[in-house]
N, C-alpha and C. Protein backbone atom coordinates (compact mmCIF):
# COMPACT_ATOMS: atom_id res chain seq x y z
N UNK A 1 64.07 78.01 165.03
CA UNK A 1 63.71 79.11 165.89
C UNK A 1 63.70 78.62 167.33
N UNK A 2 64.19 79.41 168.16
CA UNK A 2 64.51 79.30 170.01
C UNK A 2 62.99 79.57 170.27
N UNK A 3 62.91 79.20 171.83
CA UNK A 3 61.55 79.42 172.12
C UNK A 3 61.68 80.52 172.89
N UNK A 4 63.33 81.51 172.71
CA UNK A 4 63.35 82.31 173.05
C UNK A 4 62.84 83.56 171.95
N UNK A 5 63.18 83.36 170.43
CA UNK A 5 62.22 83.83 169.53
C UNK A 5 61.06 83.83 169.29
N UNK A 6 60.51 82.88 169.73
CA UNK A 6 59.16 82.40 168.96
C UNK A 6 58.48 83.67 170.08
N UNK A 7 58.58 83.94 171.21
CA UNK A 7 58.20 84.60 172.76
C UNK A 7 58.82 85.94 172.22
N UNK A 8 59.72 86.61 171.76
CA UNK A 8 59.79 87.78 171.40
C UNK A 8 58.75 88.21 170.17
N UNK A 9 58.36 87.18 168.95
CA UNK A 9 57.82 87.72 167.71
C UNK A 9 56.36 87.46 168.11
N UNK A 10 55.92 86.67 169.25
CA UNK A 10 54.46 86.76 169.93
C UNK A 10 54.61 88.59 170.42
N UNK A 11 55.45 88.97 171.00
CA UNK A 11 55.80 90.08 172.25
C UNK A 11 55.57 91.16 171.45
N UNK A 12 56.25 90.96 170.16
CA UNK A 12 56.14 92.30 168.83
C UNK A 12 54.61 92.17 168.00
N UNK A 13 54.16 91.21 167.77
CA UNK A 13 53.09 91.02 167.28
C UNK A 13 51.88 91.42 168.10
N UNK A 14 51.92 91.64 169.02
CA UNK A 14 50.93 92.01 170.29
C UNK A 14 51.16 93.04 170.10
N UNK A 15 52.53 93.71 170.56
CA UNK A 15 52.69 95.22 170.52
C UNK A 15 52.22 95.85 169.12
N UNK A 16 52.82 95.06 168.04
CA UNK A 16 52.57 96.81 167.37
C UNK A 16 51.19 95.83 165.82
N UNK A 17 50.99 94.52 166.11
CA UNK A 17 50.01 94.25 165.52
C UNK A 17 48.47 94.79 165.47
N UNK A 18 48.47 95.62 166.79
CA UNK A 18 46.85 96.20 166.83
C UNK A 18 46.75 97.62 166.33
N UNK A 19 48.09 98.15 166.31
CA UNK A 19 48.31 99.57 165.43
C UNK A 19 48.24 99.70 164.25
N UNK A 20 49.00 98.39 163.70
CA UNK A 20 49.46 98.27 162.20
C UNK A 20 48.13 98.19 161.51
N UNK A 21 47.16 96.88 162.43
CA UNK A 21 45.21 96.64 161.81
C UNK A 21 44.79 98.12 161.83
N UNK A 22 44.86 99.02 162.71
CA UNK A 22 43.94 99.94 162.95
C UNK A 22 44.44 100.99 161.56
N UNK A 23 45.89 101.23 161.59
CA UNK A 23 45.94 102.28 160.83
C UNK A 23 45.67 101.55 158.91
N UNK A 24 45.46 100.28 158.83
CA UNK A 24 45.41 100.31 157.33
C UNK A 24 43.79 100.11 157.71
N UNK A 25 42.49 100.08 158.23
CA UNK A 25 41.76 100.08 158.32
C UNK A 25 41.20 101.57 157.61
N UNK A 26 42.11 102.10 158.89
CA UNK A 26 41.57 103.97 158.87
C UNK A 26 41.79 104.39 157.23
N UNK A 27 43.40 103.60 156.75
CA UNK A 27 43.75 104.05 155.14
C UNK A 27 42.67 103.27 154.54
N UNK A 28 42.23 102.32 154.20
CA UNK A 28 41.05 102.16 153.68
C UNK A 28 40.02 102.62 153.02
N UNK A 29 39.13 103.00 154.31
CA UNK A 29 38.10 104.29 154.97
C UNK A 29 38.70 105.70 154.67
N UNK A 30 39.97 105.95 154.93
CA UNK A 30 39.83 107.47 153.83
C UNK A 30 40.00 107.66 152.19
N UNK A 31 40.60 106.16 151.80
CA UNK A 31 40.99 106.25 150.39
C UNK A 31 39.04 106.59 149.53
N UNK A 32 38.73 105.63 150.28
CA UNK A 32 36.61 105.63 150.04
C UNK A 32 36.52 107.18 149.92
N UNK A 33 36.67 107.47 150.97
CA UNK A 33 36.14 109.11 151.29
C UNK A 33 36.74 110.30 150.24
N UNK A 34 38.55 109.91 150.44
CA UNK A 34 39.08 110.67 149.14
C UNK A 34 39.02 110.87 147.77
N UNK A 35 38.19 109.39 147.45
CA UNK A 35 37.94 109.30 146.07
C UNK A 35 36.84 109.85 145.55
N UNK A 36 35.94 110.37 146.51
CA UNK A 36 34.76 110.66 146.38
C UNK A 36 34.97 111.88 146.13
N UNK A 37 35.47 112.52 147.24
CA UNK A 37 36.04 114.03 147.42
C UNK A 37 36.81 114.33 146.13
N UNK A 38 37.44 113.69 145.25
CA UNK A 38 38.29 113.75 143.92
C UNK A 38 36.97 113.94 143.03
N UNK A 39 36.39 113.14 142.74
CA UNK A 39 34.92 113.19 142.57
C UNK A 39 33.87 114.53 142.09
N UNK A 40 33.73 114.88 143.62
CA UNK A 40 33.27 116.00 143.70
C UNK A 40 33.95 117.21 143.28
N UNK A 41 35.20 117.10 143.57
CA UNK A 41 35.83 118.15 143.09
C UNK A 41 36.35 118.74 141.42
N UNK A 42 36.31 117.57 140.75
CA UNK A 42 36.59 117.66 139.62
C UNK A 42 35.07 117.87 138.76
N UNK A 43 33.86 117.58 139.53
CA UNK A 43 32.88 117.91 138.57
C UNK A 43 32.64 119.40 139.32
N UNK A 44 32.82 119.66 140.40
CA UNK A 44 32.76 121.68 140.34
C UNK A 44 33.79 122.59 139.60
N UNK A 45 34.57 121.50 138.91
CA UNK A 45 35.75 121.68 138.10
C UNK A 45 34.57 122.40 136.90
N UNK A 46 34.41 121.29 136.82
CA UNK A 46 33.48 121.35 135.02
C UNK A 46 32.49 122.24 135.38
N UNK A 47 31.53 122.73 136.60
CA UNK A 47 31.26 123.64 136.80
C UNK A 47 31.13 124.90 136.34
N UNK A 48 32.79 125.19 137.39
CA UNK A 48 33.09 126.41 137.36
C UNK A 48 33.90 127.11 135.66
N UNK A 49 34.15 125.66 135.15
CA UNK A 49 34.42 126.44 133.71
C UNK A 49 33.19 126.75 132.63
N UNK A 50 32.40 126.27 133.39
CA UNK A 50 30.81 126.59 131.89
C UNK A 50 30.65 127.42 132.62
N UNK A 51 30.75 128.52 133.30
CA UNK A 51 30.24 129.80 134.48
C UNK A 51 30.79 130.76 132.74
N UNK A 52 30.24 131.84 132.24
CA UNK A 52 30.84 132.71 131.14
C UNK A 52 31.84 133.57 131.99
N UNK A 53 32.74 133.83 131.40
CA UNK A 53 33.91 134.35 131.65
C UNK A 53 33.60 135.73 131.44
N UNK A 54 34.32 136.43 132.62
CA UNK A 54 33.89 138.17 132.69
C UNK A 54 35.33 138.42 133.06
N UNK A 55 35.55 139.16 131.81
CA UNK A 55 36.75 139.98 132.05
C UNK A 55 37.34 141.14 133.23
N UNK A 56 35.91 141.78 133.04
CA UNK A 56 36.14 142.83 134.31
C UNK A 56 36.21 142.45 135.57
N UNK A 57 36.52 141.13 136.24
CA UNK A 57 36.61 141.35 137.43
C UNK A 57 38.03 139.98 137.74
């Protein structure tokens, strides 16, 4: 490697290395949140099917 490379993959690593941390951080932190939300949603699942079923409406 040139020390004209080594000075470009510092140049790219600066640039888009603090985006790349931030956004798998954020994926992280929503996978937590989404799983929960899956969670919740599937037991108002079970819920809403023990509710007795009324034809008329």
């Amino acid at each position: 490697m040139t020390p004209e490379n080594v000075s470009m993959w510092i140049s790219l690593i600066g640039n888009f290395g603090f985006p790349i941390a931030i956004t798998v951080y954020l994926f992280i932190r929503f996978e937590k949140k989404i799983d929960k939300l899956e969670a919740v949603i599937m037991g108002l699942s079970e819920v809403v099917k023990s509710f007795p079923n009324k034809k008329g409406r």
